[in-house]
PDB file of N, CA and C in Angstrom:
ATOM      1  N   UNK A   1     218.755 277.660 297.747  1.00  0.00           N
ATOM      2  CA  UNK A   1     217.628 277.908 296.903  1.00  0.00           C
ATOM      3  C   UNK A   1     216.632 278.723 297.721  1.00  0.00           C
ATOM      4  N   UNK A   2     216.101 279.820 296.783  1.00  0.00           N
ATOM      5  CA  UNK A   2     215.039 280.826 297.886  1.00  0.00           C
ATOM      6  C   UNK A   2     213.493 279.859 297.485  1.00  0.00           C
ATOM      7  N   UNK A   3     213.242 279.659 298.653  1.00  0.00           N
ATOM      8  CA  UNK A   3     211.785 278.942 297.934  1.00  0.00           C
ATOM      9  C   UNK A   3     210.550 280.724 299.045  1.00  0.00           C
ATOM     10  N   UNK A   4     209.076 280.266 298.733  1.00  0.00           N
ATOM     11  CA  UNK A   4     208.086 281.150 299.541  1.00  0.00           C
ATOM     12  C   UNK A   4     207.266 279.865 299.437  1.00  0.00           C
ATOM     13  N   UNK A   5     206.726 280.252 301.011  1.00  0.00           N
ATOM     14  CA  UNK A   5     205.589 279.854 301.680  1.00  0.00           C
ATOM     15  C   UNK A   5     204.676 279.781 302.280  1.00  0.00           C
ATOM     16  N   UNK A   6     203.493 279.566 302.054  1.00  0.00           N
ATOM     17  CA  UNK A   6     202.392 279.696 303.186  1.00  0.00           C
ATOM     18  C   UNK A   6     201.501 278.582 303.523  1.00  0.00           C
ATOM     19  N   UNK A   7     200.110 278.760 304.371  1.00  0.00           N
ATOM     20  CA  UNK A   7     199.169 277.857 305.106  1.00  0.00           C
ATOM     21  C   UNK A   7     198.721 277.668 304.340  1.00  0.00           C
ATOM     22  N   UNK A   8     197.784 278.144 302.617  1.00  0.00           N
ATOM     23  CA  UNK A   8     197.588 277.810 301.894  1.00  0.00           C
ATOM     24  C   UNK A   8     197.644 278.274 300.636  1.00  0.00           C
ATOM     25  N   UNK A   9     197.069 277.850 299.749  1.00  0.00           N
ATOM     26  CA  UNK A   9     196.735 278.655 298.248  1.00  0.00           C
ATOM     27  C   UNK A   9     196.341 279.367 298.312  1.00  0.00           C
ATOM     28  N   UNK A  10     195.316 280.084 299.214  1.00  0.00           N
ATOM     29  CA  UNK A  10     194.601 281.446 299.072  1.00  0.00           C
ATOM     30  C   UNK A  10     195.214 282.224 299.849  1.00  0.00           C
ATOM     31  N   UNK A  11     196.658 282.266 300.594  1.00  0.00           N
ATOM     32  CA  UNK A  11     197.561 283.136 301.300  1.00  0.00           C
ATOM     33  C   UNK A  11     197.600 284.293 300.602  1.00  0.00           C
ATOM     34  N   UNK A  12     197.687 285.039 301.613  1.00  0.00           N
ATOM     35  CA  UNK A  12     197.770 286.431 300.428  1.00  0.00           C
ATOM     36  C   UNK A  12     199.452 287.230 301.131  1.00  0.00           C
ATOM     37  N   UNK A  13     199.603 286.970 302.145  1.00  0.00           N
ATOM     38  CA  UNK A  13     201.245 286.854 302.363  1.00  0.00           C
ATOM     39  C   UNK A  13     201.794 285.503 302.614  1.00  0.00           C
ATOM     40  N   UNK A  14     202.675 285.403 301.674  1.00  0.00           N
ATOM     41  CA  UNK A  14     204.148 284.398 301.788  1.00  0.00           C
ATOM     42  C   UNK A  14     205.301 284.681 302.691  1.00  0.00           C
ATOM     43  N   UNK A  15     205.707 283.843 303.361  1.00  0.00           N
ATOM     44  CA  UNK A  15     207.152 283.782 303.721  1.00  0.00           C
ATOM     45  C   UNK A  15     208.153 283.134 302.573  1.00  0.00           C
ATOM     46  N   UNK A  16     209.414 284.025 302.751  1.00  0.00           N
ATOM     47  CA  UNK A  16     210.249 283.485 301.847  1.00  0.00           C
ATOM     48  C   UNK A  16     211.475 282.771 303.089  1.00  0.00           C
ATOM     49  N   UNK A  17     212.495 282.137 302.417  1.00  0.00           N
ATOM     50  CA  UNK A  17     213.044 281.531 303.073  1.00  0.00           C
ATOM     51  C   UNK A  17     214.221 280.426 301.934  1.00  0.00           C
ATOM     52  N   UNK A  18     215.311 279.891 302.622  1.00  0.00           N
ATOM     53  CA  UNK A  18     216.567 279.594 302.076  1.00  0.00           C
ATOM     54  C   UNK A  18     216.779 277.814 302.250  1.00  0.00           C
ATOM     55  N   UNK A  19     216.425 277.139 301.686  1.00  0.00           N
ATOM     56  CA  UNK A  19     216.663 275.965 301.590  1.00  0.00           C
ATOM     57  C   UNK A  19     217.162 275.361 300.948  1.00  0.00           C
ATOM     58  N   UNK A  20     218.170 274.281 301.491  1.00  0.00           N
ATOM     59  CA  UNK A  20     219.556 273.535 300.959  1.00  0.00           C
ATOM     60  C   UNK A  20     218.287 272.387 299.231  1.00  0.00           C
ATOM     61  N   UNK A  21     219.002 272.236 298.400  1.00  0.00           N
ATOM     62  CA  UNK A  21     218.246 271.493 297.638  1.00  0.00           C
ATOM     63  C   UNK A  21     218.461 269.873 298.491  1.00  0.00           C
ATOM     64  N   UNK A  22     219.352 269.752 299.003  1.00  0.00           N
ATOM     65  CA  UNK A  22     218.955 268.125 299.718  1.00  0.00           C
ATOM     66  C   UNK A  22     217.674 267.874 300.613  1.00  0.00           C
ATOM     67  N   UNK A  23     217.393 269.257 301.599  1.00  0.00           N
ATOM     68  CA  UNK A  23     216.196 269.535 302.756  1.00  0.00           C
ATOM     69  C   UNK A  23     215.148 269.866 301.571  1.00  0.00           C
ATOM     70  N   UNK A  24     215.160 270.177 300.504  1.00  0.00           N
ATOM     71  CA  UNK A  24     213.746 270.424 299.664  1.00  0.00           C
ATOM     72  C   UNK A  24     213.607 269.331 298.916  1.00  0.00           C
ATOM     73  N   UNK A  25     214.608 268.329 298.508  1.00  0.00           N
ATOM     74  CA  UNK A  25     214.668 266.564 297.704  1.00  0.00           C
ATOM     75  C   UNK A  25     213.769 265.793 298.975  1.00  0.00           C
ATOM     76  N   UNK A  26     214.227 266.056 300.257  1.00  0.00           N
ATOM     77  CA  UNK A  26     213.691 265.617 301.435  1.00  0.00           C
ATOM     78  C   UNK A  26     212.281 265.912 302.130  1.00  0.00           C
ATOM     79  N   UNK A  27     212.201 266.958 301.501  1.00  0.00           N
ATOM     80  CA  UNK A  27     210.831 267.718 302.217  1.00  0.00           C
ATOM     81  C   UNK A  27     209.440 267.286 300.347  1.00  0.00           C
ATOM     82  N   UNK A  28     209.821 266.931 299.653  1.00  0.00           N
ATOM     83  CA  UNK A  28     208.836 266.872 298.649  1.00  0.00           C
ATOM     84  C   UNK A  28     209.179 265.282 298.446  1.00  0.00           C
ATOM     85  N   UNK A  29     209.662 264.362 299.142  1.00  0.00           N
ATOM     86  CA  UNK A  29     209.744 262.910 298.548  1.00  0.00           C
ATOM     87  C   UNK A  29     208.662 262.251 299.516  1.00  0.00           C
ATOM     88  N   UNK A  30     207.890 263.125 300.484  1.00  0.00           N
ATOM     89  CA  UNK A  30     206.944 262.158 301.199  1.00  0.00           C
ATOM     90  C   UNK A  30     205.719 263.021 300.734  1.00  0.00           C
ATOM     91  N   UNK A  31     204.426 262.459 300.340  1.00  0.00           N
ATOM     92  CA  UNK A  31     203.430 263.234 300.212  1.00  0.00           C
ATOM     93  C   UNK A  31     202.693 263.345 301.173  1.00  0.00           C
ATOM     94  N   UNK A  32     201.595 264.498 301.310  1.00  0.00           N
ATOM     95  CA  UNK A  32     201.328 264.822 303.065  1.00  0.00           C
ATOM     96  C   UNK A  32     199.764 264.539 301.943  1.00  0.00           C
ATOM     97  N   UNK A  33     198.779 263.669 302.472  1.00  0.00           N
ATOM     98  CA  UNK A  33     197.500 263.441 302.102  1.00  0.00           C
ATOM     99  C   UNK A  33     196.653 264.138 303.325  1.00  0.00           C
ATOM    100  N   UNK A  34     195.737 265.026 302.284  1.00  0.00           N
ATOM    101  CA  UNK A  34     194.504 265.431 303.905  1.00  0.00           C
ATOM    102  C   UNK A  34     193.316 265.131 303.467  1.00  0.00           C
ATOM    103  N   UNK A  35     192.523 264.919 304.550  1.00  0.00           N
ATOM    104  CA  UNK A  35     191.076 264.367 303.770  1.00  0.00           C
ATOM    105  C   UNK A  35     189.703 265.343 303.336  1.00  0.00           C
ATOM    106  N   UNK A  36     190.256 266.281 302.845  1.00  0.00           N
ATOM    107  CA  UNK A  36     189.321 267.338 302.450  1.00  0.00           C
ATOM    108  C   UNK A  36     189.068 266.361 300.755  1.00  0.00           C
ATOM    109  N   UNK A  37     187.948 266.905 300.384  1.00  0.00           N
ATOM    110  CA  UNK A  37     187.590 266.296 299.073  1.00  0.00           C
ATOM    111  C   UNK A  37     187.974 267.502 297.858  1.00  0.00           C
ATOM    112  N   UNK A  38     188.036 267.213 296.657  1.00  0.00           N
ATOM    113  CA  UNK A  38     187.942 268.092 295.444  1.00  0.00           C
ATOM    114  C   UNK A  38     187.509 269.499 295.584  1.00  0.00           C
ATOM    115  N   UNK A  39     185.961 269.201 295.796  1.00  0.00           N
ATOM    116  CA  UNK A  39     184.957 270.181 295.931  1.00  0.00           C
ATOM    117  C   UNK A  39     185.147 271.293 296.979  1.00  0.00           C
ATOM    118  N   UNK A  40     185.749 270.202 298.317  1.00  0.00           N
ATOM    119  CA  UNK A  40     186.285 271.121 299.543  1.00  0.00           C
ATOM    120  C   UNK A  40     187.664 272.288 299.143  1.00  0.00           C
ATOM    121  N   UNK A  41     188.363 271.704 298.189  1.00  0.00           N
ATOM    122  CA  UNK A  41     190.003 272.178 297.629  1.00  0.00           C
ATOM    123  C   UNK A  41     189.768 273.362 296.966  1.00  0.00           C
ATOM    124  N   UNK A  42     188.793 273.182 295.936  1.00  0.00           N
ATOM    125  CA  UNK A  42     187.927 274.248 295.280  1.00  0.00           C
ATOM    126  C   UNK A  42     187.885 275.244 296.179  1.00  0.00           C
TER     127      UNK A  42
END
């Protein structure tokens, strides 16, 4: 599966890249919490 990625939402270049769907079932079943607030996300 081709997924793209970057440091954040406001990236303005992506990396793309090739990941097995078991390493992406694996990589999205833990959630990563940071302590920025709403307003900060905004």
């Amino acid at each position: 599966m081709k997924i793209s990625y970057g440091n954040s939402r406001m990236d303005k270049k992506w990396k793309n890249s090739d990941i097995s769907w078991d390493d992406f079932c694996t990589r999205v079943s833990s959630t990563l919490r940071t302590t920025e607030t709403v307003e900060e996300y905004r």
